[in-house]
Structures are given as C-alpha cells and as structure tokens.
N, C-alpha and C. Protein backbone atom coordinates (compact mmCIF):
# COMPACT_ATOMS: atom_id res chain seq x y z
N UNK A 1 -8.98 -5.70 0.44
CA UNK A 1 -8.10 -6.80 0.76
C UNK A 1 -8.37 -7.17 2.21
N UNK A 2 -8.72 -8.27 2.51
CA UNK A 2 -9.09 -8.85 3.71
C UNK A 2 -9.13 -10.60 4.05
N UNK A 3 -8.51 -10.25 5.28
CA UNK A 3 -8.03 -12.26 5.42
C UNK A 3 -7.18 -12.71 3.97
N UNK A 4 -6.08 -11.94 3.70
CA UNK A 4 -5.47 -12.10 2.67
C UNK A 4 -6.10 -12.76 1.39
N UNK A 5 -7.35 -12.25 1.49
CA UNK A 5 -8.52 -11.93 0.06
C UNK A 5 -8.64 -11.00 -0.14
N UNK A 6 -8.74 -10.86 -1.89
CA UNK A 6 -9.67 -9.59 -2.83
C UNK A 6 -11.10 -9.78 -1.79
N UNK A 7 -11.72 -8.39 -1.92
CA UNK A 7 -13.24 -8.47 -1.53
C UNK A 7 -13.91 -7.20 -2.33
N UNK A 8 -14.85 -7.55 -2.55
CA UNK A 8 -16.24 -6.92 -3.76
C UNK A 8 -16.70 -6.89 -3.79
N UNK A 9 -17.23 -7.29 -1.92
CA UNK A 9 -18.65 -7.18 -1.42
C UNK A 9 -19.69 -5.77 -1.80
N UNK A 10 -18.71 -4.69 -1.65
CA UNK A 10 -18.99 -2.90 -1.72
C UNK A 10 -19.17 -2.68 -3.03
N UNK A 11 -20.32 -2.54 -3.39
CA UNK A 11 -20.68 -1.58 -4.79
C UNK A 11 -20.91 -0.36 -4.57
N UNK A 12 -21.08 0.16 -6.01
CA UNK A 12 -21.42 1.53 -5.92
C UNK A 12 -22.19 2.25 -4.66
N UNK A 13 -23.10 1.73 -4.51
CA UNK A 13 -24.05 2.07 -3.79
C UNK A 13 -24.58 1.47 -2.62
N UNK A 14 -23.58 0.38 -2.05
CA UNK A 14 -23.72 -0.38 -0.92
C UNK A 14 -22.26 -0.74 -0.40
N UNK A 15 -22.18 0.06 0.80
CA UNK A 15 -20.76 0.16 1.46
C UNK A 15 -21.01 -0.87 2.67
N UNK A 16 -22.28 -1.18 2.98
CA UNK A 16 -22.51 -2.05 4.52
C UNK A 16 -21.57 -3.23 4.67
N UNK A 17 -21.12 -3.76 3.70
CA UNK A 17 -20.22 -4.79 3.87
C UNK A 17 -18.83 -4.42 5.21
N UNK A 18 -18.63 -3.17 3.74
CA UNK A 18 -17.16 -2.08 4.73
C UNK A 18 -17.58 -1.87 6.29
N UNK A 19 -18.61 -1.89 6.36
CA UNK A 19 -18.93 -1.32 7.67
C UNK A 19 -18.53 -2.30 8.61
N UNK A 20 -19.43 -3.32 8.01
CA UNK A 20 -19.52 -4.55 8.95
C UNK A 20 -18.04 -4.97 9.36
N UNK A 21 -17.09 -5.18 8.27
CA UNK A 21 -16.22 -5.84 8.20
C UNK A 21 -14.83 -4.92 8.23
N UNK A 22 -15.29 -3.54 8.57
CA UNK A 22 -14.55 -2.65 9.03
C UNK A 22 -13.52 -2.09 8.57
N UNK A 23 -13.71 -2.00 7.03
CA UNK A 23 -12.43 -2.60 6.24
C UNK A 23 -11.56 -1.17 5.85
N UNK A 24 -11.99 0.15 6.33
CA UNK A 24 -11.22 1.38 6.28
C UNK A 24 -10.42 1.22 7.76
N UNK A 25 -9.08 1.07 8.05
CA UNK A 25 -8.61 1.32 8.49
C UNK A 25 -8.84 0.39 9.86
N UNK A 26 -9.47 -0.78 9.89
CA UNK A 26 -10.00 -1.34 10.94
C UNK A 26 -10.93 -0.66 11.91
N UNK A 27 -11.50 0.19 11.37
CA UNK A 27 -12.21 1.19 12.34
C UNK A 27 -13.81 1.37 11.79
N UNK A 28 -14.42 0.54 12.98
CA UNK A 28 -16.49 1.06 12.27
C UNK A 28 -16.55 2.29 12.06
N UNK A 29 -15.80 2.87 13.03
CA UNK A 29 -16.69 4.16 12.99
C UNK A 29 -15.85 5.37 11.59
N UNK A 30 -14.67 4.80 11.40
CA UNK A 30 -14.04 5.16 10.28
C UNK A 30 -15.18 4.76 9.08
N UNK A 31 -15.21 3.75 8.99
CA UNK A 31 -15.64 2.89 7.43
C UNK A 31 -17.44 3.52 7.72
N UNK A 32 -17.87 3.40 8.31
CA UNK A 32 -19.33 4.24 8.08
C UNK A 32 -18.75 6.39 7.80
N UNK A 33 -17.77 6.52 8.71
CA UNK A 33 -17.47 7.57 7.69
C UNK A 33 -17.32 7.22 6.14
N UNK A 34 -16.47 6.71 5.79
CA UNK A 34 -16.38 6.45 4.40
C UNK A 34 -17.33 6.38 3.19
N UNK A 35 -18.43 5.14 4.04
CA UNK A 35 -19.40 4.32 3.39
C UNK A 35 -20.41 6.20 3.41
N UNK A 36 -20.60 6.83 3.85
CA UNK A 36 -21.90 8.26 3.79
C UNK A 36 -20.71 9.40 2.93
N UNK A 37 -19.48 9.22 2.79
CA UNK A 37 -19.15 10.55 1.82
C UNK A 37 -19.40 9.36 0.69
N UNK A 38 -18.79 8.19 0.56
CA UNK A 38 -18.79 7.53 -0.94
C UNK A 38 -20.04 7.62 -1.45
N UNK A 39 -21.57 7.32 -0.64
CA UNK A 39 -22.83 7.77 -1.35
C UNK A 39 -22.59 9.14 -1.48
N UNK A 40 -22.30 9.93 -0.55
CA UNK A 40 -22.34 10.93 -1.95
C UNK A 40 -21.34 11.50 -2.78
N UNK A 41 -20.36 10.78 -2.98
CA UNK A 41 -19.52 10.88 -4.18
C UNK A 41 -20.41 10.20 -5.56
N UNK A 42 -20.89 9.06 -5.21
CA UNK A 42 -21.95 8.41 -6.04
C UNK A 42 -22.88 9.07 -6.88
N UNK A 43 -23.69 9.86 -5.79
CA UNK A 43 -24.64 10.77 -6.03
C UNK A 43 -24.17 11.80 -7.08
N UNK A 44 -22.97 12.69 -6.55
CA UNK A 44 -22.47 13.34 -7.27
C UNK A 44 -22.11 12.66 -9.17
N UNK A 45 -21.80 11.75 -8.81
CA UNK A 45 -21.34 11.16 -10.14
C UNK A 45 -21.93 10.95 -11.04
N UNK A 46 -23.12 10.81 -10.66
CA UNK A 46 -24.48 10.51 -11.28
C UNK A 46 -24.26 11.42 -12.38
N UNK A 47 -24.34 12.68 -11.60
CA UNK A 47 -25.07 13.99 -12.25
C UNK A 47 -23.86 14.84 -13.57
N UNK A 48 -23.02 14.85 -12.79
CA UNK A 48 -22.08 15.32 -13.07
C UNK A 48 -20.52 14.87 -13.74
N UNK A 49 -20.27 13.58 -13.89
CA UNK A 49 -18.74 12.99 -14.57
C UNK A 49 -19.87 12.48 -15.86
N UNK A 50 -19.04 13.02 -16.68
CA UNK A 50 -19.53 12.43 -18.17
C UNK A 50 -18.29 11.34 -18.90
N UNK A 51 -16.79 11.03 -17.62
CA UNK A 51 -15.73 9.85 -18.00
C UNK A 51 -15.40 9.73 -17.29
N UNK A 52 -15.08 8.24 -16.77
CA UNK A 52 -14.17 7.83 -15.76
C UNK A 52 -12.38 7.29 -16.18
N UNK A 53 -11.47 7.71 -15.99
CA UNK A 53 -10.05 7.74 -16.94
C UNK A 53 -9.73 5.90 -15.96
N UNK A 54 -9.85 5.19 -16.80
CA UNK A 54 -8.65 3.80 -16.19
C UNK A 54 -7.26 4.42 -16.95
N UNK A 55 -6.74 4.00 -15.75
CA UNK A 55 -4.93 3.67 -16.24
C UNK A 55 -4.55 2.75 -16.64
N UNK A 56 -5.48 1.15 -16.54
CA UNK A 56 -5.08 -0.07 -17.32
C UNK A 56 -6.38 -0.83 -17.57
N UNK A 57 -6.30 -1.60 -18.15
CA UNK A 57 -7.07 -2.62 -18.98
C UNK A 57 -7.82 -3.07 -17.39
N UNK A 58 -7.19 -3.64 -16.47
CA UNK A 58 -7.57 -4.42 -14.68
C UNK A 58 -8.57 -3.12 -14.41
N UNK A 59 -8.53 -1.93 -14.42
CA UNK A 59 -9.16 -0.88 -14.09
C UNK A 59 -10.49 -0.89 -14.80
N UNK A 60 -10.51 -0.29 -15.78
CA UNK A 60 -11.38 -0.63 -17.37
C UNK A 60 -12.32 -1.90 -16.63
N UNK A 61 -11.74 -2.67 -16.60
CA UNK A 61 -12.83 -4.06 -16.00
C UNK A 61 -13.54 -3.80 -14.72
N UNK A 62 -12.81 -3.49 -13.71
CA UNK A 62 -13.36 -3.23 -12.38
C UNK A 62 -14.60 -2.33 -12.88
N UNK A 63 -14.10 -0.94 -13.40
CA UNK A 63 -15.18 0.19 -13.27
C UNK A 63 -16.72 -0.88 -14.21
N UNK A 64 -16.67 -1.44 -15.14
CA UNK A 64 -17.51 -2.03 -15.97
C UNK A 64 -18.28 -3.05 -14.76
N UNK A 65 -17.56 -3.73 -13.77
CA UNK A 65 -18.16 -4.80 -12.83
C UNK A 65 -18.81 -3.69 -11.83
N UNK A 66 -18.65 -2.74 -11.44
CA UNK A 66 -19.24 -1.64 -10.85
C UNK A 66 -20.50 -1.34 -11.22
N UNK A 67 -20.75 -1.32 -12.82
CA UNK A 67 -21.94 -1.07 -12.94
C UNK A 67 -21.63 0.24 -14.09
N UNK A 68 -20.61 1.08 -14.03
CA UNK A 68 -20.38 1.98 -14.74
C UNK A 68 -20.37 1.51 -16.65
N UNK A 69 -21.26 2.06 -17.02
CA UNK A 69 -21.64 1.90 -18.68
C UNK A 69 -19.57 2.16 -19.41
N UNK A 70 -19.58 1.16 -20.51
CA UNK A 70 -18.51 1.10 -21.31
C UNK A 70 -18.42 2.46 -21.86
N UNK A 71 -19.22 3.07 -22.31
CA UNK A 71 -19.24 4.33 -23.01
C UNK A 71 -18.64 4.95 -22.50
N UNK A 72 -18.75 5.18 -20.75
CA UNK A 72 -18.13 6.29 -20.04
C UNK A 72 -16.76 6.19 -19.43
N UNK A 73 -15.92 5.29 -19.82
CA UNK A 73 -14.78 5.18 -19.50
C UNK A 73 -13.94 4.91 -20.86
N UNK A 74 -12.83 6.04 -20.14
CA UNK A 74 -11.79 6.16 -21.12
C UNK A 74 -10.43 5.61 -20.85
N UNK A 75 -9.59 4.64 -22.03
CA UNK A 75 -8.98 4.36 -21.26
C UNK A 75 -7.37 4.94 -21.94
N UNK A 76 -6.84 5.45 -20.22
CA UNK A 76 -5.54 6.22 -20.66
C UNK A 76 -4.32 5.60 -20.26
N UNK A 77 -3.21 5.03 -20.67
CA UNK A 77 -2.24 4.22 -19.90
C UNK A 77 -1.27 5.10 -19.12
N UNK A 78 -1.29 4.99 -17.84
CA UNK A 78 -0.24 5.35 -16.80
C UNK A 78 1.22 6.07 -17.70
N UNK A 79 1.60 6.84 -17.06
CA UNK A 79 3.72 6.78 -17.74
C UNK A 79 4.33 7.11 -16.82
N UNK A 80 5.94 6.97 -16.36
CA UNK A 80 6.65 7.48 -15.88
C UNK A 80 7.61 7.94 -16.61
N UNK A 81 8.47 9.10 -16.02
CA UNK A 81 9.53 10.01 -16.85
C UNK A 81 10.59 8.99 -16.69
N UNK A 82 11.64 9.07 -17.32
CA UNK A 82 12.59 8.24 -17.94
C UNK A 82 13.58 8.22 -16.01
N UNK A 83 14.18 7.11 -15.87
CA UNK A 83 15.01 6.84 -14.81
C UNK A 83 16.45 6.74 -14.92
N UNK A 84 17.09 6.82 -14.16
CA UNK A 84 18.66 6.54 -14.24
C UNK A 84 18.52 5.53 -14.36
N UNK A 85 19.49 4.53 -15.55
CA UNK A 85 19.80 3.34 -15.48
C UNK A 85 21.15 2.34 -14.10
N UNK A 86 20.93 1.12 -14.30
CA UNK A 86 21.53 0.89 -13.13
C UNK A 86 22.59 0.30 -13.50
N UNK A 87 23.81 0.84 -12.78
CA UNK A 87 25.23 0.13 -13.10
C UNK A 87 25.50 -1.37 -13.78
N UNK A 88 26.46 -1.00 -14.40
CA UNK A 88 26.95 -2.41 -14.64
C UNK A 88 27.21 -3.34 -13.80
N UNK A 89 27.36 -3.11 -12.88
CA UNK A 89 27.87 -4.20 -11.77
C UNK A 89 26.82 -4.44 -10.46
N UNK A 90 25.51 -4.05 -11.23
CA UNK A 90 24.60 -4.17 -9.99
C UNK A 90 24.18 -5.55 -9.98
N UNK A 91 24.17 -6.17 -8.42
CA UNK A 91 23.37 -6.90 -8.33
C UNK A 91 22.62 -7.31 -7.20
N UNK A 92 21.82 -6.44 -6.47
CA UNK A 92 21.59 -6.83 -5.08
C UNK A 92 20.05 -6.27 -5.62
N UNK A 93 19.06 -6.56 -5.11
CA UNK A 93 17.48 -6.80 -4.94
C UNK A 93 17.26 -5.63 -4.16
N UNK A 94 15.83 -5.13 -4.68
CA UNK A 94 14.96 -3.92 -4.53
C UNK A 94 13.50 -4.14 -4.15
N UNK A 95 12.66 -3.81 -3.28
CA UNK A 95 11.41 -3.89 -2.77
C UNK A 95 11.03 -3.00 -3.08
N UNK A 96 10.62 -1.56 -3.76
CA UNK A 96 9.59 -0.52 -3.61
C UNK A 96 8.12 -1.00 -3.24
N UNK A 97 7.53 0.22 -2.39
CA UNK A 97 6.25 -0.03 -2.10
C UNK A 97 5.77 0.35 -0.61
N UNK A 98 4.93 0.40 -0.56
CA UNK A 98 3.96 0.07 0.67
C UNK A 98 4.30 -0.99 1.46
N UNK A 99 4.42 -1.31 3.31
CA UNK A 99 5.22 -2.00 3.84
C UNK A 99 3.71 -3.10 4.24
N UNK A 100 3.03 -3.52 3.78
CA UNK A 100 1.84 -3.87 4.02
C UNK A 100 1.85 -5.53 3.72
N UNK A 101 0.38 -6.27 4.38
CA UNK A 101 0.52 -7.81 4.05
C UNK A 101 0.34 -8.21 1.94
N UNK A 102 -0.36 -7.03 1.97
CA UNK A 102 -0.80 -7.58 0.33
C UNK A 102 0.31 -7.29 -0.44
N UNK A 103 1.10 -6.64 -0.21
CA UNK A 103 2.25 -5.85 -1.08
C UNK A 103 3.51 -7.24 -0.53
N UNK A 104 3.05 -8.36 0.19
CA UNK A 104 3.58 -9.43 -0.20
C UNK A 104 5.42 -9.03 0.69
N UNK A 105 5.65 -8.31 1.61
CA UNK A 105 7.34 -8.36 2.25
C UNK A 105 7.44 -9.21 3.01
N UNK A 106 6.39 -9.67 4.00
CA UNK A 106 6.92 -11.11 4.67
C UNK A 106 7.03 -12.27 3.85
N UNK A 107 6.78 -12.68 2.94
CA UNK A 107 6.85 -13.63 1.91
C UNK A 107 8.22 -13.23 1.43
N UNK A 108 8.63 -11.74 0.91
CA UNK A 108 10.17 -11.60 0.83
C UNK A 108 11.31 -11.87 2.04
N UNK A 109 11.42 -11.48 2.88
CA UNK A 109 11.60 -11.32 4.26
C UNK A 109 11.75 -13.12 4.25
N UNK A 110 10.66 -13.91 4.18
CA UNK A 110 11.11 -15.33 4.72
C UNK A 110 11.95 -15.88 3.39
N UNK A 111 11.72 -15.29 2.39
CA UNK A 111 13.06 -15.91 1.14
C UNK A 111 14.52 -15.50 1.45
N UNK A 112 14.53 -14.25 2.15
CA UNK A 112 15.46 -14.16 2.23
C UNK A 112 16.25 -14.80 3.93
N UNK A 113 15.48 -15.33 4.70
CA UNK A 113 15.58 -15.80 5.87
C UNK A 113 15.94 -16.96 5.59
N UNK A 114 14.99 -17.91 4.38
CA UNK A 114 16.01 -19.34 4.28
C UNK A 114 17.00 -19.32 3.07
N UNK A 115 16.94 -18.40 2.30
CA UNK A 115 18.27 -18.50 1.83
C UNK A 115 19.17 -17.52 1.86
N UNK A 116 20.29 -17.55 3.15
CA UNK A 116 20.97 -16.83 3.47
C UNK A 116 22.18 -15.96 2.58
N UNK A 117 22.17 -17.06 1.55
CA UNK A 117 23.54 -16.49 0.79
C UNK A 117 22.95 -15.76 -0.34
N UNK A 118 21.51 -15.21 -0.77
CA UNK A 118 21.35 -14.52 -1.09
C UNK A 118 22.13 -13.18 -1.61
N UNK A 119 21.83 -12.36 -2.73
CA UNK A 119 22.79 -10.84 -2.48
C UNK A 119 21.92 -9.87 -1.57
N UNK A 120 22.33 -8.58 -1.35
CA UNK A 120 21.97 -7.95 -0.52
C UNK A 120 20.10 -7.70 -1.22
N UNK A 121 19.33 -7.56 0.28
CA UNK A 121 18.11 -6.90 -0.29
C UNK A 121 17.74 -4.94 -0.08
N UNK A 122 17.35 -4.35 -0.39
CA UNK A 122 17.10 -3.11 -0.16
C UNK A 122 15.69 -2.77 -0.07
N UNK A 123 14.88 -2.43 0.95
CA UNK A 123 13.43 -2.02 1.08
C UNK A 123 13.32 -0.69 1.67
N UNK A 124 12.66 0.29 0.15
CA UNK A 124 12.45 0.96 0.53
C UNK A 124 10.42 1.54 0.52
N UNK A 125 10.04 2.23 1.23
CA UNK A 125 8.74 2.53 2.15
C UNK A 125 8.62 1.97 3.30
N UNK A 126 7.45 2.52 3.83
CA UNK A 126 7.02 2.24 4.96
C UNK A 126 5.35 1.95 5.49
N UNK A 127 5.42 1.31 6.06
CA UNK A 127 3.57 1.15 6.33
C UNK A 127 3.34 0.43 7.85
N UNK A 128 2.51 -0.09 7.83
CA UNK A 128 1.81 -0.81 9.09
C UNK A 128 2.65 -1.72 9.51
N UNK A 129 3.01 -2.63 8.43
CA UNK A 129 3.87 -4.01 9.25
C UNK A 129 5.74 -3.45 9.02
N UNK A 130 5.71 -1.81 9.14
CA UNK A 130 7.20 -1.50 8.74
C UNK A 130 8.10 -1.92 10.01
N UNK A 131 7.21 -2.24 11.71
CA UNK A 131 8.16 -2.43 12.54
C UNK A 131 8.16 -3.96 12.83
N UNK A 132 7.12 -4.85 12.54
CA UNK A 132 6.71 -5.95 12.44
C UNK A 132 7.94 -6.59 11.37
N UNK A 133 8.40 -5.94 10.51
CA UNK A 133 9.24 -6.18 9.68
C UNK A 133 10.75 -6.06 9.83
N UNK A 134 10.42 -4.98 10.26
CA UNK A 134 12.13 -4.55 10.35
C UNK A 134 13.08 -5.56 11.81
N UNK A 135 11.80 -6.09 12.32
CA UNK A 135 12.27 -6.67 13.90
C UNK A 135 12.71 -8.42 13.04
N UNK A 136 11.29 -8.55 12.41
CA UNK A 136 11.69 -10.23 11.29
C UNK A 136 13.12 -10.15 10.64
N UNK A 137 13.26 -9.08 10.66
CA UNK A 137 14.80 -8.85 9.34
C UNK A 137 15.88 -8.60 10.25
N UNK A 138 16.32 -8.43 11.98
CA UNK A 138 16.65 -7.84 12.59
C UNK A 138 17.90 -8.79 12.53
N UNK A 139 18.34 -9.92 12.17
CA UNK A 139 19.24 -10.89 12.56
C UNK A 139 19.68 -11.49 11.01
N UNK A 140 19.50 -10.73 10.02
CA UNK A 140 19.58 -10.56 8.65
C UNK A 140 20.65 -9.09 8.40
N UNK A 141 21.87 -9.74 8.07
CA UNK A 141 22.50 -9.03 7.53
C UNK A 141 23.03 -8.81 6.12
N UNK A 142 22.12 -9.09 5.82
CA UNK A 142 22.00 -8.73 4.03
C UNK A 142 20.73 -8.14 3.50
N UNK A 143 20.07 -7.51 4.60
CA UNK A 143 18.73 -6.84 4.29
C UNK A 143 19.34 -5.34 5.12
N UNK A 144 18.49 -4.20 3.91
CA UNK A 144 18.53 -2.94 4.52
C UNK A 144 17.11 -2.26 4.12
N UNK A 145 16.97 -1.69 5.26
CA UNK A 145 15.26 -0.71 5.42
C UNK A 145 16.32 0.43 5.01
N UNK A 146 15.40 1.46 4.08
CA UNK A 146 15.98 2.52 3.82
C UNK A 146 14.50 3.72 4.01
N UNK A 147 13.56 3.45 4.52
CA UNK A 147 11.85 3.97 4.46
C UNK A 147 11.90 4.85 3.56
N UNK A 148 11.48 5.84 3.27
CA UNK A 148 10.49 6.64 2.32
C UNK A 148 11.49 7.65 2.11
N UNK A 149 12.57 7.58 0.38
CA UNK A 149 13.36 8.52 0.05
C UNK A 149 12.85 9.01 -1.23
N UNK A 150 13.15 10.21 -1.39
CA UNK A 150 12.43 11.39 -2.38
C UNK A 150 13.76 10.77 -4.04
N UNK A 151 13.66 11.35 -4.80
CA UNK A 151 13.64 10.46 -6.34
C UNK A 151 15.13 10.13 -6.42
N UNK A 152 15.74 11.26 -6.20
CA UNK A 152 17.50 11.11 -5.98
C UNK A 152 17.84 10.26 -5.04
N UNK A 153 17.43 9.68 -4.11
CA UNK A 153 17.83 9.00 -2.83
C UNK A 153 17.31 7.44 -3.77
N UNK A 154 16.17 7.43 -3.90
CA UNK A 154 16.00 6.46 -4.43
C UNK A 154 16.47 5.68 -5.61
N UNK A 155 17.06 6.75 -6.44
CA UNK A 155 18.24 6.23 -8.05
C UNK A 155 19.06 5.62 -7.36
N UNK A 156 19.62 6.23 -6.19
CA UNK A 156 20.75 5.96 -5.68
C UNK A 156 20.68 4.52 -5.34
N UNK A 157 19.97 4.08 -4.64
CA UNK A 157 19.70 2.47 -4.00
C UNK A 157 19.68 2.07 -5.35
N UNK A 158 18.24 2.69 -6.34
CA UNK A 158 17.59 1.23 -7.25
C UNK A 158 19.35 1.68 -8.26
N UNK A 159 20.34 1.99 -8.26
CA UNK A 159 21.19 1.80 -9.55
C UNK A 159 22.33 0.64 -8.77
N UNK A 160 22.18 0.16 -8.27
CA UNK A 160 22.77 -0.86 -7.35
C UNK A 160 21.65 -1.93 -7.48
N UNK A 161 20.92 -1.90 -8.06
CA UNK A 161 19.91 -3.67 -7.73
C UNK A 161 19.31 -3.58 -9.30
N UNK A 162 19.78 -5.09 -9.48
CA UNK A 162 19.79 -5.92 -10.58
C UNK A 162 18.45 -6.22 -10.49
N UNK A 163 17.37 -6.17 -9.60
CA UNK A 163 16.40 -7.32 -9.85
C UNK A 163 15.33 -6.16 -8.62
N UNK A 164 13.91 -5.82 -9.19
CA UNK A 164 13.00 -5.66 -8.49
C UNK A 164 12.09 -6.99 -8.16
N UNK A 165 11.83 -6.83 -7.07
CA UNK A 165 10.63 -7.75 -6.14
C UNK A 165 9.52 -7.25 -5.92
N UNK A 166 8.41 -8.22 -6.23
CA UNK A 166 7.21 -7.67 -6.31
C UNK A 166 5.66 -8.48 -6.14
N UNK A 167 6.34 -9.24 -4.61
CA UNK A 167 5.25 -10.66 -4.77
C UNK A 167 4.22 -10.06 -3.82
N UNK A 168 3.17 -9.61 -5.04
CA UNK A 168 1.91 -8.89 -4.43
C UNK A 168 1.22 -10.13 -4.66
N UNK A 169 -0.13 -9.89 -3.28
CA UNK A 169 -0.87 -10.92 -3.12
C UNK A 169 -2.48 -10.34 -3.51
N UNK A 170 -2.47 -9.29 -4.20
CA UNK A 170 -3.86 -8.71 -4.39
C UNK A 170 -3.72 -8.06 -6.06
N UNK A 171 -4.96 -7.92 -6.64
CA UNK A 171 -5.10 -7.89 -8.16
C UNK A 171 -4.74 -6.22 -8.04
N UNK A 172 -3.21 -5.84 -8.26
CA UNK A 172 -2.66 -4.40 -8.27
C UNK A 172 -2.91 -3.82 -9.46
N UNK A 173 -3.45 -2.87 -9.33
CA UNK A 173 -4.32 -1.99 -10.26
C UNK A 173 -3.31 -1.61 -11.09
N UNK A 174 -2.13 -0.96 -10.77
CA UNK A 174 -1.24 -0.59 -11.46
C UNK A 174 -0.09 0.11 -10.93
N UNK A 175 0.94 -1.08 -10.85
CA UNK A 175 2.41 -0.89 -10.29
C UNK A 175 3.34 0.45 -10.75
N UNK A 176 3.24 1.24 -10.46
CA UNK A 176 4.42 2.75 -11.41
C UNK A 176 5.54 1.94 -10.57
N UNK A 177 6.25 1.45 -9.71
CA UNK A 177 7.59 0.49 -9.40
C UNK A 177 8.15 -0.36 -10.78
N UNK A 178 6.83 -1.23 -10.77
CA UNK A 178 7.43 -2.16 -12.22
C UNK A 178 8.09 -1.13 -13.69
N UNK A 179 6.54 -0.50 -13.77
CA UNK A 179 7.25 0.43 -15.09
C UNK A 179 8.70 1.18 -14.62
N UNK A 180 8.34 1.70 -13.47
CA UNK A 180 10.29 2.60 -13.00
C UNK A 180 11.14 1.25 -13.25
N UNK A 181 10.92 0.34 -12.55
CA UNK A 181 12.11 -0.86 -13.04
C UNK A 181 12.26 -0.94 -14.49
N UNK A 182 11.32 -1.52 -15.36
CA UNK A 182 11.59 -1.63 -16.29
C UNK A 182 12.34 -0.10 -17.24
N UNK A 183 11.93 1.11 -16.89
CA UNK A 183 13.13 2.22 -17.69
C UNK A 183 14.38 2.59 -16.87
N UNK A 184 14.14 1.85 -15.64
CA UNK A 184 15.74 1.73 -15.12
C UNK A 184 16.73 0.69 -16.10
N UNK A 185 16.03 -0.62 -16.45
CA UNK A 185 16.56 -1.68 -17.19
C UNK A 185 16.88 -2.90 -16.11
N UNK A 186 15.67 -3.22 -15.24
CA UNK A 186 15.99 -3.86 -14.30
C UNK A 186 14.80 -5.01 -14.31
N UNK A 187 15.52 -6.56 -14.08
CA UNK A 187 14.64 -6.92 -14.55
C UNK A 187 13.22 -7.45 -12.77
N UNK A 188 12.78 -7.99 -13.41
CA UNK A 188 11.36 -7.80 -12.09
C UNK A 188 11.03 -9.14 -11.97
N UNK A 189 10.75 -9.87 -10.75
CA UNK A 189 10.33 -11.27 -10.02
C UNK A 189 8.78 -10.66 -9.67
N UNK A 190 7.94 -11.11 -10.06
CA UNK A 190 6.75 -10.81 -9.11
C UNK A 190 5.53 -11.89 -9.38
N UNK A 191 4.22 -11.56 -8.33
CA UNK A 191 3.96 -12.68 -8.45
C UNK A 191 2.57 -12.33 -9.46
N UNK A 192 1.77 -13.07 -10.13
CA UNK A 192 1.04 -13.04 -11.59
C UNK A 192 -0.38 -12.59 -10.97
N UNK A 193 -0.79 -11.49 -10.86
CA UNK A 193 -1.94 -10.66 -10.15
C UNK A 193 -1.96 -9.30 -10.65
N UNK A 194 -2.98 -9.14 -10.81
CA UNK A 194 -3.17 -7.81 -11.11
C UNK A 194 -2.59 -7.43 -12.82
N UNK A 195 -1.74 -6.24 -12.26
CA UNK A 195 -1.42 -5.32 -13.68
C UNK A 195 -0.27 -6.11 -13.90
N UNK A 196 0.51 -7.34 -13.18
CA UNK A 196 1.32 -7.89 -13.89
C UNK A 196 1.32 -9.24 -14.77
C-alpha cells in the first residue's frame, strides 16, 4: 500500500521495487533487509512447501498472480469462536483495527467531524496515525480511543455498538473484525475492497 495505492510491483523473486520505494517500514535499509530473507524464504519454498493454505478466495488469486501453480494451494476459510451478542439497546459505532491510512480512520474521523449529531463512535487499536488521530478527534465529543483491549474489554465496548465501520482503502485479505461483527449480530458499513 503506497500513495494510497495497492502495489505489485514485488514478485516472488524481485523485491527491488520495495527497496527502491522503501516500502517496509519507510526504511532502505529495512526493505533490502526484507527483500534478502524473502529470497530466501523463496528459495526455501521451492524445495520444500508442497501447499500454500489461502483463507479466502482474494488470497487463492493473489498466490496464483504470484506465479504459485493452482495445484499447490489449498483453500481453507478463516473462523472465529462465537462472540457475545450486543444489547438490545445498542447503538453507538465501532472501528476495530489497525490505526493506519489504508484501514481508512481519517475518512471515519472526518464523518464524524461533519456530522456532529452522530451517536457515539468507539476506536479501538492503535498504529502510526494513533496520535495524528486522536489530536483530529480531540474537539469531538462523541468519539472515544479505547487502544488495544484483550477479548473481555473488547465485548464490553463492541456490546454497546449497533454498527461496525470499516472503510478500508486497500484489497483486505481478510477482515476477522467483520466476521466478529457479524457473530456478535452487528451490522457492518464498509467500503467494497478486498474480502468485503
């Protein structure tokens, strides 16, 4: 994900793009790390994986545009264990995720900036743009950062919100948020990319 584009410059066997364009962590000297273990993860693969497991159909495709033969991929669908359902009387909005540009929160963040009378929002994780964010939301009192709570902390918020958010801007391999929403019984806004 770069300049708020997919990129697919990097195949199997040619990371120079990453390098150039620095795309581990903004760091050359990171992404040429990367780009010399991934050849030899490659290498290794060669010899040795006789299946590659997709979790969805978007996966399944990628590994096939890679170059990886149909034969050798199997495909297994993701699950999550069953969730607390959410009150009857919920209705305030949920973000799970990564606090990042592709995972789409300033795009939430400004919905909820012009429309004030909104119900409450709840975001929980944390990432790169988590202070970049929390400062945009700072004069918003119907938004709450709750960062990174373990499964009980988190029932707790998502059984209070009627509605998960999910306006990702990159082809998401596969959301486990959406599926948790959906066996919470909650329904989901997101935007049409990827696994949704």
């Amino acid at each position: 994900f770069r300049n708020h584009n997919i990129c697919n410059l990097c195949t199997r066997n040619d990371f120079k793009p990453g390098i150039k364009f620095r795309c581990f962590q903004k760091s050359f000297w990171k992404s040429l790390i990367v780009n010399f273990n991934s050849k030899k993860i490659n290498n290794f693969e060669e010899f040795y994986i006789d299946k590659y497991v997709a979790i969805s159909d978007h996966i399944r495709k990628y590994l096939i545009q890679l170059g990886i033969p149909q034969s050798k991929i199997e495909m297994i669908s993701n699950s999550t264990k069953p969730q607390n359902k959410i009150r009857q009387d919920a209705n305030e909005f949920l973000f799970v995720g990564r606090l990042e540009p592709e995972k789409g929160i300033i795009l939430v963040l400004d919905t909820w900036r012009e429309y004030s009378n909104l119900p409450k929002l709840n975001i929980v994780g944390t990432g790169s743009v988590d202070k970049v964010a929390r400062e945009y939301a700072s004069s918003l009192e119907n938004v709450s950062f709750h960062g990174i709570l373990n499964d009980d902390e988190l029932n707790s918020v998502a059984s209070k919100c009627r509605t998960l958010i999910a306006p990702i801007s990159w082809d998401e391999p596969f959301g486990r948020n959406l599926i948790e929403a959906l066996s919470r019984g909650q329904s989901i806004v997101a935007t049409k990319r990827g696994i949704v």
